[in-house]
PDB file of N, CA and C in Angstrom:
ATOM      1  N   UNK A   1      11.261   2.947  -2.885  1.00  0.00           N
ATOM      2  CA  UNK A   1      12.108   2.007  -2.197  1.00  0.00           C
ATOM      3  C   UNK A   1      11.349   0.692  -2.066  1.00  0.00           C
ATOM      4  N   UNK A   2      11.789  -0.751  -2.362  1.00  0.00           N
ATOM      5  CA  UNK A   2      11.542  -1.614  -2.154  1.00  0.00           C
ATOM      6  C   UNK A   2      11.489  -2.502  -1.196  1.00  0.00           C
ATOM      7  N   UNK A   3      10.997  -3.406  -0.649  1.00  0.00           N
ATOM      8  CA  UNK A   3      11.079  -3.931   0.014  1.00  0.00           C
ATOM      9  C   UNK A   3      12.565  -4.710   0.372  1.00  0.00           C
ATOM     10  N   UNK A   4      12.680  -4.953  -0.395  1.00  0.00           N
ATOM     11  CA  UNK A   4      14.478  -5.726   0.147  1.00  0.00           C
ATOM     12  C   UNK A   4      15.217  -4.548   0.345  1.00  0.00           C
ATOM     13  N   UNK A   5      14.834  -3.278   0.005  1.00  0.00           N
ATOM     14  CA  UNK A   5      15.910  -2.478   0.673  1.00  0.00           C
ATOM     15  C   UNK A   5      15.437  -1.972   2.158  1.00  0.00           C
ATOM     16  N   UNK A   6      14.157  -1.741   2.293  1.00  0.00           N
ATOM     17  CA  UNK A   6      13.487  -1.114   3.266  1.00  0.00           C
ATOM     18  C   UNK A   6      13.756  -2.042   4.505  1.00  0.00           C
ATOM     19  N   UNK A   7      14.390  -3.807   4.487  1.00  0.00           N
ATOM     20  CA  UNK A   7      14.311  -4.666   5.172  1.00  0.00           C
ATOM     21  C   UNK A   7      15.404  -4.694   5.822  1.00  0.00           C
ATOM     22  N   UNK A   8      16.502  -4.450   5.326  1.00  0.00           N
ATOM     23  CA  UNK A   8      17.792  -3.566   5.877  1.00  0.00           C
ATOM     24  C   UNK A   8      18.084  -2.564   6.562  1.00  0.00           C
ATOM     25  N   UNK A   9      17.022  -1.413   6.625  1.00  0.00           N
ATOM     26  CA  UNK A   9      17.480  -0.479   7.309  1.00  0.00           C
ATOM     27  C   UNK A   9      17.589  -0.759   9.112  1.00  0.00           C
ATOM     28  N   UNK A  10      18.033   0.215   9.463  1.00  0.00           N
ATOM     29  CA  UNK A  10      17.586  -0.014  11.502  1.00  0.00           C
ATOM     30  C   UNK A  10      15.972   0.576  11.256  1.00  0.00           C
ATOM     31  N   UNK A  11      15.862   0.640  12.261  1.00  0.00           N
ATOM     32  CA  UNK A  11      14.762   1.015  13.118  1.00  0.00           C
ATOM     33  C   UNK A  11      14.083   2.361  12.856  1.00  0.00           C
ATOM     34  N   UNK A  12      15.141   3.035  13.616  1.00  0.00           N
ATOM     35  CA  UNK A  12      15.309   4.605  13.251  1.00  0.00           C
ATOM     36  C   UNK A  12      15.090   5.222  11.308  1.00  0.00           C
ATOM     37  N   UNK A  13      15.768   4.554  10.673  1.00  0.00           N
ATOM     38  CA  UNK A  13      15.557   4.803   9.407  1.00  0.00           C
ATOM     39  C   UNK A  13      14.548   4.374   8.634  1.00  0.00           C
ATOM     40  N   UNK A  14      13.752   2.945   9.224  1.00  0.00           N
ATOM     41  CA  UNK A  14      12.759   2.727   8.812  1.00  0.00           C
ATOM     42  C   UNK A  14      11.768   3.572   8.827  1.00  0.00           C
ATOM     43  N   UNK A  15      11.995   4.022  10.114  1.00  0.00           N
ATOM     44  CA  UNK A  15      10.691   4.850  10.692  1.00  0.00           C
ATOM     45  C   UNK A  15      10.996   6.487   9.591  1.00  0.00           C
ATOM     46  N   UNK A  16      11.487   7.096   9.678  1.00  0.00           N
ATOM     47  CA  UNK A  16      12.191   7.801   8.682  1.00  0.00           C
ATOM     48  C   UNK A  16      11.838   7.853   7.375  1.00  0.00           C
ATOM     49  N   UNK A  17      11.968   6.909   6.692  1.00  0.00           N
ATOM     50  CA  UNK A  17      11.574   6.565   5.152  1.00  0.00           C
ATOM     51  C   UNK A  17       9.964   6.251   4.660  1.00  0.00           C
ATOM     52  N   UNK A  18      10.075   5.659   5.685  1.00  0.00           N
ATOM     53  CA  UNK A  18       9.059   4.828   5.367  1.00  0.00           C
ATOM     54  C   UNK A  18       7.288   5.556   6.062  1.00  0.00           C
ATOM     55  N   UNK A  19       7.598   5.947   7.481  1.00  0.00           N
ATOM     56  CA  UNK A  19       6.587   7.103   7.958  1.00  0.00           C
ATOM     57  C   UNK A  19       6.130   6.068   9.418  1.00  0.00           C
ATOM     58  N   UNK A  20       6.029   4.886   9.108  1.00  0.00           N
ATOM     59  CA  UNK A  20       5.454   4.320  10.064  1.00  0.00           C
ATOM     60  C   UNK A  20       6.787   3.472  10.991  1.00  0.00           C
ATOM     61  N   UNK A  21       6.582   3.231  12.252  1.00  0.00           N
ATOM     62  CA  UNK A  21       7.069   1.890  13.026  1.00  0.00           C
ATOM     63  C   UNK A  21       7.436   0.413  11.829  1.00  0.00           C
ATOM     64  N   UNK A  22       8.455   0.050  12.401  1.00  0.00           N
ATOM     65  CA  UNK A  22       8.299  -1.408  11.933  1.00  0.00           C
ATOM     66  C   UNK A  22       7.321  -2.604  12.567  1.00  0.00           C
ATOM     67  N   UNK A  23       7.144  -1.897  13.706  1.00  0.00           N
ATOM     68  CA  UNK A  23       5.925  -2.980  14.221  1.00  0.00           C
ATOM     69  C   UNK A  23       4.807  -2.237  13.884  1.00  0.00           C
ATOM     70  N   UNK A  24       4.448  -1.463  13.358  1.00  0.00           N
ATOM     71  CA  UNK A  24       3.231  -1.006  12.952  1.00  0.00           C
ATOM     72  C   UNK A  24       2.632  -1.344  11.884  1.00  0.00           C
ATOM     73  N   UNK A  25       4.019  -1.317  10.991  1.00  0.00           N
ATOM     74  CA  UNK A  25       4.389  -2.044   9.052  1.00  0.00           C
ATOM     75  C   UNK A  25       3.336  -3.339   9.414  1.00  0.00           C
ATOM     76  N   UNK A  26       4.255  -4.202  10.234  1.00  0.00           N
ATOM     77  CA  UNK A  26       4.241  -5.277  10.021  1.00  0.00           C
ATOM     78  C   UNK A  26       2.453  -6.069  10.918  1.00  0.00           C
ATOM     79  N   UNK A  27       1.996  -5.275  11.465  1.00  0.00           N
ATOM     80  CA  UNK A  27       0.653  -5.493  12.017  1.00  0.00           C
ATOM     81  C   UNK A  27      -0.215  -4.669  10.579  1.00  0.00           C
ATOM     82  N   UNK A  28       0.047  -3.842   9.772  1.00  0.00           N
ATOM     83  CA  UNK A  28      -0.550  -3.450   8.647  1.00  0.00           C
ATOM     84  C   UNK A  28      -0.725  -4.508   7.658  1.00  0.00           C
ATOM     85  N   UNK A  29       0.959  -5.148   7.638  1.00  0.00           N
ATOM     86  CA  UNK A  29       1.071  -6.607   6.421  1.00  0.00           C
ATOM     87  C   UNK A  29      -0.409  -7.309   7.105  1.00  0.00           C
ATOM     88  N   UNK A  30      -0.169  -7.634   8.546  1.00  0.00           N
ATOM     89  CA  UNK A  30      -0.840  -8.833   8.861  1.00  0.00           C
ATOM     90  C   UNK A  30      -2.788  -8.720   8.377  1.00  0.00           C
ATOM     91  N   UNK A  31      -3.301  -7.812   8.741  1.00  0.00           N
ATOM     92  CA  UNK A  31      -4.327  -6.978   8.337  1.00  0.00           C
ATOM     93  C   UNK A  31      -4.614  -7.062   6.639  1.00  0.00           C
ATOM     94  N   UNK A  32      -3.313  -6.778   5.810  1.00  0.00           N
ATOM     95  CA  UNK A  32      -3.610  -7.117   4.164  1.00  0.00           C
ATOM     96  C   UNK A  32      -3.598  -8.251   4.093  1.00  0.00           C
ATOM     97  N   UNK A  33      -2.738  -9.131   5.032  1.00  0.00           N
ATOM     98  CA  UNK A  33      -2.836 -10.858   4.175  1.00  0.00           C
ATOM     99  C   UNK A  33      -3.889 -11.467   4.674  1.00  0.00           C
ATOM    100  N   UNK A  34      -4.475 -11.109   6.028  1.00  0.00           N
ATOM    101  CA  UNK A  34      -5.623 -11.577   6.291  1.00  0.00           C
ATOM    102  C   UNK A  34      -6.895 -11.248   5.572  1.00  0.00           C
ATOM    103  N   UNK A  35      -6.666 -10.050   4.719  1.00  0.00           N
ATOM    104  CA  UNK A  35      -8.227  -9.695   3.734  1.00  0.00           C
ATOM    105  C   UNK A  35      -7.539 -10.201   2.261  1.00  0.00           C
ATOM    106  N   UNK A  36      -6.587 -10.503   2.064  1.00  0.00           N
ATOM    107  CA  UNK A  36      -6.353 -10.566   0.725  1.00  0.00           C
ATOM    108  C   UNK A  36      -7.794 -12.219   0.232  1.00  0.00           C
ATOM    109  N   UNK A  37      -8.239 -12.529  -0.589  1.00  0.00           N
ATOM    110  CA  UNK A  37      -9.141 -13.631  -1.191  1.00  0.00           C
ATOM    111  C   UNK A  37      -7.935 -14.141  -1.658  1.00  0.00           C
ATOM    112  N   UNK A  38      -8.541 -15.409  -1.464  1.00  0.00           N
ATOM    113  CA  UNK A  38      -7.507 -16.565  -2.576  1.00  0.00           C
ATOM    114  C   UNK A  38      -7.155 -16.262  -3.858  1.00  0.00           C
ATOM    115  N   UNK A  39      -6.429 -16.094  -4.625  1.00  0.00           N
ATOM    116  CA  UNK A  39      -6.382 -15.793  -5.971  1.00  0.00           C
ATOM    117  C   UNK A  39      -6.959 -16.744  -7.447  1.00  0.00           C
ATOM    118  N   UNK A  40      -6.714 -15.848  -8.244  1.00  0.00           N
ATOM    119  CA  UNK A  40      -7.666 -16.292  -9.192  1.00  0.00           C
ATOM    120  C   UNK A  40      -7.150 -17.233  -9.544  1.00  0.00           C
ATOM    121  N   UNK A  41      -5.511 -16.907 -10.044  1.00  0.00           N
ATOM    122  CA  UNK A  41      -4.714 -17.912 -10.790  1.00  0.00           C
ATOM    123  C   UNK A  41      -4.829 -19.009 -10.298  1.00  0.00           C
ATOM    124  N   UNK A  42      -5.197 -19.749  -8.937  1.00  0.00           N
ATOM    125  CA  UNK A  42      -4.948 -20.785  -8.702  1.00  0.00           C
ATOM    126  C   UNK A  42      -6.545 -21.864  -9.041  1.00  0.00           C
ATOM    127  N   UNK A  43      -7.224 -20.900  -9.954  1.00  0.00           N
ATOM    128  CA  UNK A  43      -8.387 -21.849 -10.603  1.00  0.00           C
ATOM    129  C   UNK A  43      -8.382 -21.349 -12.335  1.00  0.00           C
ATOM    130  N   UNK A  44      -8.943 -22.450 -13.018  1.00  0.00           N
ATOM    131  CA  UNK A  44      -9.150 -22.167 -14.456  1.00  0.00           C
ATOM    132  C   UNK A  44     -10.028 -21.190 -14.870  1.00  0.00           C
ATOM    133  N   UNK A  45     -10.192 -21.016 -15.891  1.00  0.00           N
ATOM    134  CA  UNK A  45     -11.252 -19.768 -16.761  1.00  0.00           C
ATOM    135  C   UNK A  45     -10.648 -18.884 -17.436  1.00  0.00           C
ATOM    136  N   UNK A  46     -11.647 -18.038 -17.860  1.00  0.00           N
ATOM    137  CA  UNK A  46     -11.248 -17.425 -19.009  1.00  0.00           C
ATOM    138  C   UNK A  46     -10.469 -15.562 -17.961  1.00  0.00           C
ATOM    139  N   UNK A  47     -11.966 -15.381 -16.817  1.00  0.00           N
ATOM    140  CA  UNK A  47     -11.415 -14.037 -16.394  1.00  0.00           C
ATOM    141  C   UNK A  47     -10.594 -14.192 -15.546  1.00  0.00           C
ATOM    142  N   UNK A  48      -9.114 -14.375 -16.066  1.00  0.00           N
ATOM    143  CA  UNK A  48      -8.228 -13.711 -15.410  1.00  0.00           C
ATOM    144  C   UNK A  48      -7.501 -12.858 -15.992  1.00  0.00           C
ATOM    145  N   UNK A  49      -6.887 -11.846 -14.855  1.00  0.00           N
ATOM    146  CA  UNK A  49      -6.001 -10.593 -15.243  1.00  0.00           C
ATOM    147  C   UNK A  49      -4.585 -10.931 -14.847  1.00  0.00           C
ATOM    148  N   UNK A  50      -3.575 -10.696 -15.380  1.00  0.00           N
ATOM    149  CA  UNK A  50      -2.144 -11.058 -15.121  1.00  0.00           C
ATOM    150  C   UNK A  50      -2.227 -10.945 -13.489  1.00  0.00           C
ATOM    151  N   UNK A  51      -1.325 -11.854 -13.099  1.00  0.00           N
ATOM    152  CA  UNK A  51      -1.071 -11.284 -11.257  1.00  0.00           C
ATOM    153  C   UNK A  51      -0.338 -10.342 -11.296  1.00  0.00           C
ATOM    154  N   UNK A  52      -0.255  -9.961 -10.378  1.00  0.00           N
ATOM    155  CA  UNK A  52      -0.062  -8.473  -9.852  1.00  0.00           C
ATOM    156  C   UNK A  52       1.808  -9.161  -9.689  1.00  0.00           C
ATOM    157  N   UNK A  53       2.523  -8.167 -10.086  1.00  0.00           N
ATOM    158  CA  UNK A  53       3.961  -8.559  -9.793  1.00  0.00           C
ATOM    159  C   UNK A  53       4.467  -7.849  -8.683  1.00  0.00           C
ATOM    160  N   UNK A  54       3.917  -7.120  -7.737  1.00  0.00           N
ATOM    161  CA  UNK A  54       4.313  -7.067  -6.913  1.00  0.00           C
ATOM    162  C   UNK A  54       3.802  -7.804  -5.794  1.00  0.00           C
ATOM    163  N   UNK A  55       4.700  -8.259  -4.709  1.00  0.00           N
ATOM    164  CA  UNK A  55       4.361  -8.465  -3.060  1.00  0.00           C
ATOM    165  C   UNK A  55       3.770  -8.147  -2.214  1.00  0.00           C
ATOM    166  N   UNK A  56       2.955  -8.476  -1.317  1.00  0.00           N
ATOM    167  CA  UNK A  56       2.179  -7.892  -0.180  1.00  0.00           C
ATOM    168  C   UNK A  56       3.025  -6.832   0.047  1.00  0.00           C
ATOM    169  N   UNK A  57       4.123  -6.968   1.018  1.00  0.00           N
ATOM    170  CA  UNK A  57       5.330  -6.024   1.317  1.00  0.00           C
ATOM    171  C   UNK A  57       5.729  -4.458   0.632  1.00  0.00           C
ATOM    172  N   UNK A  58       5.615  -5.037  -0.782  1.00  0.00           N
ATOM    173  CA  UNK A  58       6.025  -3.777  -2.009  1.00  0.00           C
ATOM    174  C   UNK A  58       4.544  -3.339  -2.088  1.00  0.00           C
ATOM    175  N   UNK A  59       3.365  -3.845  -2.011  1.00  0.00           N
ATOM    176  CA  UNK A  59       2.156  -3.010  -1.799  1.00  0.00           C
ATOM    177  C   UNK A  59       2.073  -2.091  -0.519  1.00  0.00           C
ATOM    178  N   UNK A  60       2.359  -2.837   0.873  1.00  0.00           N
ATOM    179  CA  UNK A  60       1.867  -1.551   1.321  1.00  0.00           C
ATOM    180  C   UNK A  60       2.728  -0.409   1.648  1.00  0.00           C
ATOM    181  N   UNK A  61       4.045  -0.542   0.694  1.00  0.00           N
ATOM    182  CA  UNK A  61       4.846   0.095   0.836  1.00  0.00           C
ATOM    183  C   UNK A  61       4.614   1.433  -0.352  1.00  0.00           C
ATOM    184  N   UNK A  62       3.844   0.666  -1.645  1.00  0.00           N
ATOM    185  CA  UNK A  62       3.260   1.760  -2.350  1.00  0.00           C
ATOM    186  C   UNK A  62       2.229   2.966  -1.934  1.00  0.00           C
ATOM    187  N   UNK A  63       1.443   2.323  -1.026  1.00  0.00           N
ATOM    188  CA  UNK A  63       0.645   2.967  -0.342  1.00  0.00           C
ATOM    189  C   UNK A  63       1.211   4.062   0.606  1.00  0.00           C
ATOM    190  N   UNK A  64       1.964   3.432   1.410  1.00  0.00           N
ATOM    191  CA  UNK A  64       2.329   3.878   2.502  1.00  0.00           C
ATOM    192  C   UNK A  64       3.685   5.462   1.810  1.00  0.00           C
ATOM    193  N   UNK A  65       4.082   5.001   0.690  1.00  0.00           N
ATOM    194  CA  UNK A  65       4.918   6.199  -0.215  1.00  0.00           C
ATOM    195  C   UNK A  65       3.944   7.639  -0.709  1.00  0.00           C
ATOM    196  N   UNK A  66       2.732   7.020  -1.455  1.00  0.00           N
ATOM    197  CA  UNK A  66       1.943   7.729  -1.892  1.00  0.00           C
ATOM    198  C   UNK A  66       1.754   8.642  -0.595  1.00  0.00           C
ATOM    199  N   UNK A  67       0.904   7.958   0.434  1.00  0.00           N
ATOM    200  CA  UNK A  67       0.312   9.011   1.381  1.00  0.00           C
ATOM    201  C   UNK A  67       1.841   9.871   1.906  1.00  0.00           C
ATOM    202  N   UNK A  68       2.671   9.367   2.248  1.00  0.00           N
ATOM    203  CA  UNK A  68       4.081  10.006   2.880  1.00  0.00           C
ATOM    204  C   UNK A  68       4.542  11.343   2.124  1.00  0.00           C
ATOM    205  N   UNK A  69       5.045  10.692   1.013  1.00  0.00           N
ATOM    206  CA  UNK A  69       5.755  11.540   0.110  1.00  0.00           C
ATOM    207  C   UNK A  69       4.807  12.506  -0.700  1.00  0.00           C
ATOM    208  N   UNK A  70       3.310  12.104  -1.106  1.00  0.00           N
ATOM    209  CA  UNK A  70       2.698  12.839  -1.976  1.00  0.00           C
ATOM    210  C   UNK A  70       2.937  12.799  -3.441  1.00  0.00           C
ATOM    211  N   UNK A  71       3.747  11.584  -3.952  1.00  0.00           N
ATOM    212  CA  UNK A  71       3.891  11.818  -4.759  1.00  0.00           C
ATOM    213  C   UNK A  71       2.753  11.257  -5.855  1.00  0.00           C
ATOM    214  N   UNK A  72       2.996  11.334  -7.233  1.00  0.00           N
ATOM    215  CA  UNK A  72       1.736  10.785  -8.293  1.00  0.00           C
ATOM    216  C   UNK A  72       1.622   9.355  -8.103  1.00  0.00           C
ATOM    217  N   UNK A  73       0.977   8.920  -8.697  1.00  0.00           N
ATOM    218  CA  UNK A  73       0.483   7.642  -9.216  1.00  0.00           C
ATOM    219  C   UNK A  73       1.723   7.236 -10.425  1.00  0.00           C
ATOM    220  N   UNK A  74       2.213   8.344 -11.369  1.00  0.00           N
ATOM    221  CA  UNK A  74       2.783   7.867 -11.965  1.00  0.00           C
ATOM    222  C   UNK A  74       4.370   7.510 -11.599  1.00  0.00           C
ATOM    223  N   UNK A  75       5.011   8.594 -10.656  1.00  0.00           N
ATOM    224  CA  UNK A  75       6.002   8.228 -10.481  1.00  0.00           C
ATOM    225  C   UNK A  75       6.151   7.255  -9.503  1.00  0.00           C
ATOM    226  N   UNK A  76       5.402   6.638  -8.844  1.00  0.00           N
ATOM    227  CA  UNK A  76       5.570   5.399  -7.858  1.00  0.00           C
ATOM    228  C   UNK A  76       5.342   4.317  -9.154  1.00  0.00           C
ATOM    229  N   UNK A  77       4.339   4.776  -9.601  1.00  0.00           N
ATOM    230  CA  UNK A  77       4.646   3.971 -10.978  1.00  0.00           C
ATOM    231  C   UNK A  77       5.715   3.186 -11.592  1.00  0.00           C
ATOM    232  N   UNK A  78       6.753   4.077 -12.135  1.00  0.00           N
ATOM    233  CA  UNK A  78       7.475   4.387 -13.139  1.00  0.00           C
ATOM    234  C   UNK A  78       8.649   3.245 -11.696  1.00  0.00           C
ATOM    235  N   UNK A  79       8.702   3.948 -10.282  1.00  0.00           N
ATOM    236  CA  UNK A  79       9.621   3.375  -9.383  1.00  0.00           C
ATOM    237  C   UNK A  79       9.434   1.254  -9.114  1.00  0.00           C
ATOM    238  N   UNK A  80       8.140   0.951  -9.380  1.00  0.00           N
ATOM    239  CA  UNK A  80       7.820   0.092  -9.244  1.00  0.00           C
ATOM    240  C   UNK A  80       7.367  -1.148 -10.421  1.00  0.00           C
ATOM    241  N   UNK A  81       7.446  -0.410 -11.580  1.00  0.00           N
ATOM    242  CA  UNK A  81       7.349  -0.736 -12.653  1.00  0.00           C
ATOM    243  C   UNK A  81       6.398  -1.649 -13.039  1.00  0.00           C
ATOM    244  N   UNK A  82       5.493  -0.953 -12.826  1.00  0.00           N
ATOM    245  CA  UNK A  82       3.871  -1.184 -12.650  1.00  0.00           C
ATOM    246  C   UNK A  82       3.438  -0.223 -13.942  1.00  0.00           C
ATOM    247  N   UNK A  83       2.180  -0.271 -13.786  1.00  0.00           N
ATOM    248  CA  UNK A  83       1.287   0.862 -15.127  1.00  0.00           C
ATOM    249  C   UNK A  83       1.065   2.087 -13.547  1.00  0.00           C
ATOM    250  N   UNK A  84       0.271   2.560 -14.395  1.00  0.00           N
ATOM    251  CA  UNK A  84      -0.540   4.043 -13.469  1.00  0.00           C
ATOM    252  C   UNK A  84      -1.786   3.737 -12.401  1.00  0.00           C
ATOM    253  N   UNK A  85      -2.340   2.986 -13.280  1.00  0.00           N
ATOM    254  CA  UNK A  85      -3.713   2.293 -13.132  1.00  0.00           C
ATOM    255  C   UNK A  85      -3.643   1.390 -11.693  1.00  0.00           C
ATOM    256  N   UNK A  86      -2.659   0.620 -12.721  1.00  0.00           N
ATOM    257  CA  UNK A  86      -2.438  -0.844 -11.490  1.00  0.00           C
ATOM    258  C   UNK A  86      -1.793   0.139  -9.785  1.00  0.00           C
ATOM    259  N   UNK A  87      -0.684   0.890 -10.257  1.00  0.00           N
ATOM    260  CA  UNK A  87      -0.444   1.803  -8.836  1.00  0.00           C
ATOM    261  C   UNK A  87      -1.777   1.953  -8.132  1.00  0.00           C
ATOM    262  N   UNK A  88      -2.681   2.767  -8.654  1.00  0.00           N
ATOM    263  CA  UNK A  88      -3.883   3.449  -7.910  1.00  0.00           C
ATOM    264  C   UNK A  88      -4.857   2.152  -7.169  1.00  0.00           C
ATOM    265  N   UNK A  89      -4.957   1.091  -8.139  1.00  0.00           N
ATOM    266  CA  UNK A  89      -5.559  -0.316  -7.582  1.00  0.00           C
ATOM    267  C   UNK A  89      -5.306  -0.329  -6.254  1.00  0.00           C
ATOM    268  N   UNK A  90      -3.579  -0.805  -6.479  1.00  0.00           N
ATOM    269  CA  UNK A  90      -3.058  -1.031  -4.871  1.00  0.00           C
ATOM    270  C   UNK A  90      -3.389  -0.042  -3.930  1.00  0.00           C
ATOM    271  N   UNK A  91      -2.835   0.995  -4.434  1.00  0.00           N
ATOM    272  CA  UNK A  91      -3.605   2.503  -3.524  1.00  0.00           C
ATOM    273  C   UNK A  91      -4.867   2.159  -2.461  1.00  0.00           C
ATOM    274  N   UNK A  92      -5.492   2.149  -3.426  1.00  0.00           N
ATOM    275  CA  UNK A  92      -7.060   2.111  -3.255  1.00  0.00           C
ATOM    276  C   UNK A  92      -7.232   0.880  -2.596  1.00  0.00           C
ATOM    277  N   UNK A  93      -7.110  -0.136  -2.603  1.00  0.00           N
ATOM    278  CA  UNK A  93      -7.299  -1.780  -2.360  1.00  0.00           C
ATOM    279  C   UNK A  93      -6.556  -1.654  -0.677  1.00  0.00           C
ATOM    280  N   UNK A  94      -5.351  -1.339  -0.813  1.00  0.00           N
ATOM    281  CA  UNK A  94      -4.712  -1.347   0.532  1.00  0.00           C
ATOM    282  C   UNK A  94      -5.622  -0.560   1.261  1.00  0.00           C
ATOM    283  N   UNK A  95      -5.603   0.507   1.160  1.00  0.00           N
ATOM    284  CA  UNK A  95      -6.189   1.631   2.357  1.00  0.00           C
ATOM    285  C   UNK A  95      -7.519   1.444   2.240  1.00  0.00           C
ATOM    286  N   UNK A  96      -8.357   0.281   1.646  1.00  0.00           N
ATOM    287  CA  UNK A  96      -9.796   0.042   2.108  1.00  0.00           C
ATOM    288  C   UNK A  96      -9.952  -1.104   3.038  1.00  0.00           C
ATOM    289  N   UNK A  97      -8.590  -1.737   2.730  1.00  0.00           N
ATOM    290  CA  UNK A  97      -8.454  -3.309   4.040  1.00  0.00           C
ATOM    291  C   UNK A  97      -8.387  -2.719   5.330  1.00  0.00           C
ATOM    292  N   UNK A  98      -7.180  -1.771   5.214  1.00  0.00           N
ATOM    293  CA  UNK A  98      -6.725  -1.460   6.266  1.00  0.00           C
ATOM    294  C   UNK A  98      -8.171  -0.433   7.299  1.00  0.00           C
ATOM    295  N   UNK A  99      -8.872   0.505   6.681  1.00  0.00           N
ATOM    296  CA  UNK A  99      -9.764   1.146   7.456  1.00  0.00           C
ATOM    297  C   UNK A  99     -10.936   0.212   7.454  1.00  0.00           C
ATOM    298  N   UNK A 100     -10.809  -0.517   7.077  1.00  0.00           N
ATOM    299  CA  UNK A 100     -12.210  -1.641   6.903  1.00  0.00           C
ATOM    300  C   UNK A 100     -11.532  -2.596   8.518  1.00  0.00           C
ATOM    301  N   UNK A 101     -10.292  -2.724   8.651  1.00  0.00           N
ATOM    302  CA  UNK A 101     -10.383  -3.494  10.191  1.00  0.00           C
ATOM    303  C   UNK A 101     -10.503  -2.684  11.158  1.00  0.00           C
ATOM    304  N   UNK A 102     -10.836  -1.539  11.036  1.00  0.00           N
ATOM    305  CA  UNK A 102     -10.699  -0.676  12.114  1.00  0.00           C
ATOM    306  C   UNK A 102      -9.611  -0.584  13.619  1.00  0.00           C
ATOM    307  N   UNK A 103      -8.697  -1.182  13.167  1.00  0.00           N
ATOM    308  CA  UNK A 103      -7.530  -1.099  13.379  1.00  0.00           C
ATOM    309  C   UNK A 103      -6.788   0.240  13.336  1.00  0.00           C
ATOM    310  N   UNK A 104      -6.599   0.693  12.054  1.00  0.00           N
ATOM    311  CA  UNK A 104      -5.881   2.059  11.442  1.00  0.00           C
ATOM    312  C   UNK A 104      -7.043   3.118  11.393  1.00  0.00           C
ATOM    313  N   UNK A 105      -6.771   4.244  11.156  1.00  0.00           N
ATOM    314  CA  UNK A 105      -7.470   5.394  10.636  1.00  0.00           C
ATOM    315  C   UNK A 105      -6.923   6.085   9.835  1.00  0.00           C
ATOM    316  N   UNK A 106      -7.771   6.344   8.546  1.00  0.00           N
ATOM    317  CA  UNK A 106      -6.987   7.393   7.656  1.00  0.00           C
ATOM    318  C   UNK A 106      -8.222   8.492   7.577  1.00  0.00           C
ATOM    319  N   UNK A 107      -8.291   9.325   7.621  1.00  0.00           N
ATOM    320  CA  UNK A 107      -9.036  10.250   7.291  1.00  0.00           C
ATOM    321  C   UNK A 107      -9.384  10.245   5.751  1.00  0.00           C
ATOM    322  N   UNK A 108     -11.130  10.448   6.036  1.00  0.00           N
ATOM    323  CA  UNK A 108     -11.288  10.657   4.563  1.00  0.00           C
ATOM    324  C   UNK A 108     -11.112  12.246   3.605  1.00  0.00           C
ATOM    325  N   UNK A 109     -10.722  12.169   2.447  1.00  0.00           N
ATOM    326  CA  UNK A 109     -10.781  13.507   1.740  1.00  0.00           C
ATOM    327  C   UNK A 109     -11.682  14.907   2.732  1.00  0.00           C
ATOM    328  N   UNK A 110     -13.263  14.544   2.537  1.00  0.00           N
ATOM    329  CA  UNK A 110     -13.927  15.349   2.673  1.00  0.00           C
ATOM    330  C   UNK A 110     -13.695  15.729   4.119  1.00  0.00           C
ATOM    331  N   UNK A 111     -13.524  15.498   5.094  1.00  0.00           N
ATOM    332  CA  UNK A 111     -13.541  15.912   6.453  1.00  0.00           C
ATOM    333  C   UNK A 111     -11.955  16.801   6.186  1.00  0.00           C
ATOM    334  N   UNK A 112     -10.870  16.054   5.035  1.00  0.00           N
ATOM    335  CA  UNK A 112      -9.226  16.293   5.544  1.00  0.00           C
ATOM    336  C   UNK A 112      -9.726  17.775   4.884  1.00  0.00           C
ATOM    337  N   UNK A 113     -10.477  18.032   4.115  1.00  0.00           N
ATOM    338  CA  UNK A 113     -10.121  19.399   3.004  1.00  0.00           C
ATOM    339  C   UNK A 113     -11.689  20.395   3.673  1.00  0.00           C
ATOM    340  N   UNK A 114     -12.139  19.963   4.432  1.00  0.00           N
ATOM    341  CA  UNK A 114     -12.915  20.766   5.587  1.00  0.00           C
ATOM    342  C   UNK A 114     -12.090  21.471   6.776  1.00  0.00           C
ATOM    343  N   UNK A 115     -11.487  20.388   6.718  1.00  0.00           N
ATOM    344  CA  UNK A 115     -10.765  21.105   7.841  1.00  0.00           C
ATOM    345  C   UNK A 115      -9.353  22.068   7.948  1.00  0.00           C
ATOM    346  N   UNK A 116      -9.092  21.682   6.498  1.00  0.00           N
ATOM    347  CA  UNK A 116      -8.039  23.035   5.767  1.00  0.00           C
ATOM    348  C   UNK A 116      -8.370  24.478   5.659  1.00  0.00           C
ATOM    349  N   UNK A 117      -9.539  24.103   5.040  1.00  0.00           N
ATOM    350  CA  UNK A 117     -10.148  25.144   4.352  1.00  0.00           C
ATOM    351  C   UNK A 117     -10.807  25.842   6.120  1.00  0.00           C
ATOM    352  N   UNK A 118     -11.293  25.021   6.733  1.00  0.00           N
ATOM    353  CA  UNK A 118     -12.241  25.836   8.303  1.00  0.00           C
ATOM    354  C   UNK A 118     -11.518  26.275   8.921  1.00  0.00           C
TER     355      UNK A 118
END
């Protein structure tokens, strides 16, 4: 689900779909745009990589799908029409801003699959 649809729902359904509060979403956005760096495109040279075609918004909404739903890399993929790769970037990129303000908590792997298994 995208952002222009996710922006429509109430309250109740946000929370629903999506896993989190809308004021929670939206203190998460604030947290990514405040770590995002200036971008490349807006200086010359040779290393740059295409920009990213998705939105702050549609990022941490990739994120926020992955951990929810469980689903792959590829089919958020395939939903967002992104590569595999670039999915996991955002993945990865979001949920290191976000536990890096210490703001949020996500649990890491090794403690989550300790404590399955204990």
């Amino acid at each position: 689900m995208k952002w222009r649809v996710a922006k429509g729902l109430t309250d109740e359904d946000f929370k629903r779909l999506v896993g989190v509060k809308r004021l929670t979403f939206m203190v998460m956005l604030v947290v990514v745009k405040q770590s995002m760096p200036i971008s490349k495109h807006k200086f010359g040279g040779k290393r740059r990589s295409p920009k990213c075609s998705l939105n702050n918004y549609d990022k941490l909404l990739v994120m926020l799908m992955y951990y929810r739903e469980h689903r792959t890399f590829a089919h958020i993929a395939v939903d967002y029409g992104i590569s595999e790769s670039s999915c996991w970037r955002i993945v990865t990129d979001i949920e290191c801003k976000l536990i890096k303000s210490g703001i949020f908590h996500l649990s890491d792997k090794k403690n989550f699959w300790n404590e399955v298994q204990g």
